[in-house]
C-alpha atoms as a PDB file:
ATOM      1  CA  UNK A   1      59.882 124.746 183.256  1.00  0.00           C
ATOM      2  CA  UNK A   2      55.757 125.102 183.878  1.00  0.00           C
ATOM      3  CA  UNK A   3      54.498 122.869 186.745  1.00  0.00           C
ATOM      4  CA  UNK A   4      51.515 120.892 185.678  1.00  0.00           C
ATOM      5  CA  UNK A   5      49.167 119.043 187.692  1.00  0.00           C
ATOM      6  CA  UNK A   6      47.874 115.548 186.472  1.00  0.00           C
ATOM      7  CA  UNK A   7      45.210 113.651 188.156  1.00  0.00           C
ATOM      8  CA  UNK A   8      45.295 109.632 187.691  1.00  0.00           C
ATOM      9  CA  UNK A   9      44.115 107.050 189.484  1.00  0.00           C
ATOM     10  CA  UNK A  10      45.084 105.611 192.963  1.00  0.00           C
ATOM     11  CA  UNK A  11      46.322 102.015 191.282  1.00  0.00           C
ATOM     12  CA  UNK A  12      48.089 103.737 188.582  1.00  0.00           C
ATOM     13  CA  UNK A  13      49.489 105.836 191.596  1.00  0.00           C
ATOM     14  CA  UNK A  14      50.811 102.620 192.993  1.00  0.00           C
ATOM     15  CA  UNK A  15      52.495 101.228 190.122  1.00  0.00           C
ATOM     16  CA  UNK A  16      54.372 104.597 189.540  1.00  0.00           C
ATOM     17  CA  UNK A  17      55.818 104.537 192.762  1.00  0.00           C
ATOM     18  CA  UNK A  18      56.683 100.816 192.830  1.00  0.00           C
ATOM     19  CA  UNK A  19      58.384 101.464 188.981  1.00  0.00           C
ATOM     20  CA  UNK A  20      60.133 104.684 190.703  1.00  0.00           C
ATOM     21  CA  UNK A  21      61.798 102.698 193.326  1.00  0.00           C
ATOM     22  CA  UNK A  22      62.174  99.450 191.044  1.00  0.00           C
ATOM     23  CA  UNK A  23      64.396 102.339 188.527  1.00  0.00           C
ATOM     24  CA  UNK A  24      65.613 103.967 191.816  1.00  0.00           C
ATOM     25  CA  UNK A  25      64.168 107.031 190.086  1.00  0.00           C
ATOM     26  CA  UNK A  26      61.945 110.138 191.806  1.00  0.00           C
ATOM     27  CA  UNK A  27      57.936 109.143 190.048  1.00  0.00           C
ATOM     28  CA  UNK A  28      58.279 112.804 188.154  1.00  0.00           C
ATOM     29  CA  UNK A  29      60.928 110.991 186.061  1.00  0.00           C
ATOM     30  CA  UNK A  30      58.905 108.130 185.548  1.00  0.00           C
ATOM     31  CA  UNK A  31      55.857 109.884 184.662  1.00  0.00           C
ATOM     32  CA  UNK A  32      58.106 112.205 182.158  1.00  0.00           C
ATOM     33  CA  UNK A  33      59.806 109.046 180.536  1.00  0.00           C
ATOM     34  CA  UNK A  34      56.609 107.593 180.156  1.00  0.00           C
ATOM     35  CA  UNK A  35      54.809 110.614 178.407  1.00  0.00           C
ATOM     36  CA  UNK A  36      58.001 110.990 176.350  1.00  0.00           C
ATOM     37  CA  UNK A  37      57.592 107.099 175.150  1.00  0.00           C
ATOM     38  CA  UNK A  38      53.805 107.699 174.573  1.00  0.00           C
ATOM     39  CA  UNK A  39      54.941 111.124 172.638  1.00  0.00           C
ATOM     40  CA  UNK A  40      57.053 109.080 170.533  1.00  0.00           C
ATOM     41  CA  UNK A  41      54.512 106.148 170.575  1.00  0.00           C
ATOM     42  CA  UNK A  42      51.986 108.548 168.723  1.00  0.00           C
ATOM     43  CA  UNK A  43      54.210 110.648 166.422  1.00  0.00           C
ATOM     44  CA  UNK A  44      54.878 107.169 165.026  1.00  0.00           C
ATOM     45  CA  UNK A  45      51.549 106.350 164.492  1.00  0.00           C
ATOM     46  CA  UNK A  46      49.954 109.684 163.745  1.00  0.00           C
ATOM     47  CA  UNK A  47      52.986 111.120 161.435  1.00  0.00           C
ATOM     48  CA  UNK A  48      55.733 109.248 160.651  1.00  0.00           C
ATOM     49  CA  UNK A  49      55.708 107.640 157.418  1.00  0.00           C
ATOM     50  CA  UNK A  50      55.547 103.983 157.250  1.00  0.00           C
ATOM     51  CA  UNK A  51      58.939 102.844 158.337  1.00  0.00           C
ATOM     52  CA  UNK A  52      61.662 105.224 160.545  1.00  0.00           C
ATOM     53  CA  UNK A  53      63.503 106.749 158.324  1.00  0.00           C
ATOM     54  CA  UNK A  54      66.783 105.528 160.197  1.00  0.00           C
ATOM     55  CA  UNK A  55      65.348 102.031 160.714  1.00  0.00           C
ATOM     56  CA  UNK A  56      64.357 101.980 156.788  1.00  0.00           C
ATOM     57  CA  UNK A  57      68.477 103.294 156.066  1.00  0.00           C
ATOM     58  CA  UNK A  58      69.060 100.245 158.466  1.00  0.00           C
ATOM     59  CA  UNK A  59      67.279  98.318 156.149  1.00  0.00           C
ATOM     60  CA  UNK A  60      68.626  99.510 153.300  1.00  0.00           C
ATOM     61  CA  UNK A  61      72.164  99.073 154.383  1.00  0.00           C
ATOM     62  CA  UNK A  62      72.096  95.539 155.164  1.00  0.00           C
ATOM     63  CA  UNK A  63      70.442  93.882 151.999  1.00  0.00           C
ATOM     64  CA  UNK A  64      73.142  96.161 150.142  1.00  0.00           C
ATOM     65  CA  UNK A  65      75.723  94.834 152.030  1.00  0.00           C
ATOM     66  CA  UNK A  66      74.288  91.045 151.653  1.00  0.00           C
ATOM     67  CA  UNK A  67      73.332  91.893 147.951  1.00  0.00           C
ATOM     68  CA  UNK A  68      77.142  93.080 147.545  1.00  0.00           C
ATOM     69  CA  UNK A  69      78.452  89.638 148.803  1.00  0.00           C
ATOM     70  CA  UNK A  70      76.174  87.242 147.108  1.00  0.00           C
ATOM     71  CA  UNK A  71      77.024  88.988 144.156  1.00  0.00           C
ATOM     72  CA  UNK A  72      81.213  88.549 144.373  1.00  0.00           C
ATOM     73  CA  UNK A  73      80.592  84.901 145.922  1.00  0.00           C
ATOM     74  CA  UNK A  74      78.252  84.793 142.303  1.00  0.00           C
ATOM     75  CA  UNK A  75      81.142  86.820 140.293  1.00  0.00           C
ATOM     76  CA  UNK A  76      83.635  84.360 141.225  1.00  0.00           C
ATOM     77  CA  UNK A  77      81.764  80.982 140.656  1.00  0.00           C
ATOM     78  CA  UNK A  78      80.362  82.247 136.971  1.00  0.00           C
ATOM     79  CA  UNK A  79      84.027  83.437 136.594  1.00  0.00           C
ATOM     80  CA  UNK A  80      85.281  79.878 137.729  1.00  0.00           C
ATOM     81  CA  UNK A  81      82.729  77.920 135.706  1.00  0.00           C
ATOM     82  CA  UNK A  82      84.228  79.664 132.488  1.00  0.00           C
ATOM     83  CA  UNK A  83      87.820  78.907 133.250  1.00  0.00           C
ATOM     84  CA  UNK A  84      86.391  75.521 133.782  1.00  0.00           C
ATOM     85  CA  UNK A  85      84.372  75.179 130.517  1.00  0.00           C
ATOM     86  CA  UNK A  86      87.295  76.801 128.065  1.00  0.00           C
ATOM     87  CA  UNK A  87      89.631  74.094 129.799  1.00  0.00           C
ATOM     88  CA  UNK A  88      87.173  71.133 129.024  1.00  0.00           C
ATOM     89  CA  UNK A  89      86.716  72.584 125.520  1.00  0.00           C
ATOM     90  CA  UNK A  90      90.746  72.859 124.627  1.00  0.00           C
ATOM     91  CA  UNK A  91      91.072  68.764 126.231  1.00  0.00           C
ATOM     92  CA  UNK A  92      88.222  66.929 123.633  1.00  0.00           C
ATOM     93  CA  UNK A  93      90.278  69.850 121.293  1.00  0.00           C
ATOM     94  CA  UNK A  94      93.210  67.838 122.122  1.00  0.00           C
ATOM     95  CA  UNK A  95      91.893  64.458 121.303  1.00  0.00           C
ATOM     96  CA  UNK A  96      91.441  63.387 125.205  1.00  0.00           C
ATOM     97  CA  UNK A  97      94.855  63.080 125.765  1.00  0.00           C
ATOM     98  CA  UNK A  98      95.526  65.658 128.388  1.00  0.00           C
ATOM     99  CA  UNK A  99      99.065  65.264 131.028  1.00  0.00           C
ATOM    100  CA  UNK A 100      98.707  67.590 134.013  1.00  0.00           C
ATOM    101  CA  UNK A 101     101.480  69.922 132.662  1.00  0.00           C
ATOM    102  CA  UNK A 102      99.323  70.418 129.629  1.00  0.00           C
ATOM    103  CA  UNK A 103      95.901  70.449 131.729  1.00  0.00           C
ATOM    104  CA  UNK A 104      97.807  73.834 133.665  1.00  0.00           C
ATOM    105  CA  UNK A 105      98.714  74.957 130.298  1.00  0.00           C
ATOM    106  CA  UNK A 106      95.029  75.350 128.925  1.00  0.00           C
ATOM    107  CA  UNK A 107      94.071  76.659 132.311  1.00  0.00           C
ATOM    108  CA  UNK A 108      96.891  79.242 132.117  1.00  0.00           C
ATOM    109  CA  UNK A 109      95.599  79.825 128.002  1.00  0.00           C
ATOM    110  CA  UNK A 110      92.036  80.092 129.666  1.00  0.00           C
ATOM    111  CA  UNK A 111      92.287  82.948 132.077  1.00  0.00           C
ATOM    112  CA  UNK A 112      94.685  84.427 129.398  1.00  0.00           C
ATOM    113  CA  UNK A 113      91.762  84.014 126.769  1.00  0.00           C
ATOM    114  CA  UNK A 114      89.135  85.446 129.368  1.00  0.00           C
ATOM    115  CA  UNK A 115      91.522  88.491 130.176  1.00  0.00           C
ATOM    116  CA  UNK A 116      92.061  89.318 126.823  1.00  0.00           C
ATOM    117  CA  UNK A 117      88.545  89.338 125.724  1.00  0.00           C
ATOM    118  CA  UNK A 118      87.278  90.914 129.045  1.00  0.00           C
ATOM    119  CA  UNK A 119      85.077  87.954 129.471  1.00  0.00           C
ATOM    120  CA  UNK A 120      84.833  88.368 133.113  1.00  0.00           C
ATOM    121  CA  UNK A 121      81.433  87.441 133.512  1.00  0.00           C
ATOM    122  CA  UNK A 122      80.239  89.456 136.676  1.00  0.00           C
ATOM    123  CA  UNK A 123      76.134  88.566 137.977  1.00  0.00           C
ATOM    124  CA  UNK A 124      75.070  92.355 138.465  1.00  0.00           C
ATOM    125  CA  UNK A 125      75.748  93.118 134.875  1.00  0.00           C
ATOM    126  CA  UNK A 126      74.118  90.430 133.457  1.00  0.00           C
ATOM    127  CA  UNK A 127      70.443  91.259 135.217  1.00  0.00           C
ATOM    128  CA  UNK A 128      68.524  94.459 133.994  1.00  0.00           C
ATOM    129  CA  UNK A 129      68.078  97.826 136.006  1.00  0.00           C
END
């Protein structure tokens, strides 16, 4: 390791001393730290792109993850609301008259119909990519 000299002024002199002893640290690692920060400081200004790459994956990450779970909380209302809809459509089919044994039965029909017609309406394939 080359030894450098650096010349700064008597105030900034005092602050890196009181910083050194505040971070019980010798005022060679506080002056390195600090030129590493400003380092980083202008690579990120200078020659980075826009966004960190591992802040922008970050990023990414999470609205996939919150995209992924408004998407099954969507899934299984739509799916719902059909089961729902084919069960109101078999009662005025029955004339209004509807017990609760029968009101299972057309709900048990219902999924039955959706299964067997793969009408599991799903919110991601509806929208265009």
């Amino acid at each position: 390791m080359a030894e450098k000299l650096l010349r700064y002024s008597d105030e900034l002199a005092d602050d890196v001393k009181a910083m050194a002893s505040e971070l019980r640290q010798s005022e060679n690692q506080v002056i390195e730290t600090a030129i590493k920060f400003y380092r980083d400081y202008h690579y990120m200004n200078r020659k980075a792109c826009f966004i960190n790459e591992q802040i922008l994956q970050v990023i990414q990450a999470s609205f996939r993850m919150a995209e992924n779970t408004i998407n099954q909380k969507t899934n299984k209302l739509i799916s719902e609301l059909s089961v729902q809809s084919a069960i109101q459509n078999m009662i005025i089919a029955g004339s209004l008259e509807v017990s609760q044994k029968d009101l299972l039965t057309y709900r048990l029909r219902a999924l039955d119909f959706l299964r067997e017609s793969q009408r599991i309406f799903r919110m991601d394939e509806l929208t265009d990519e």
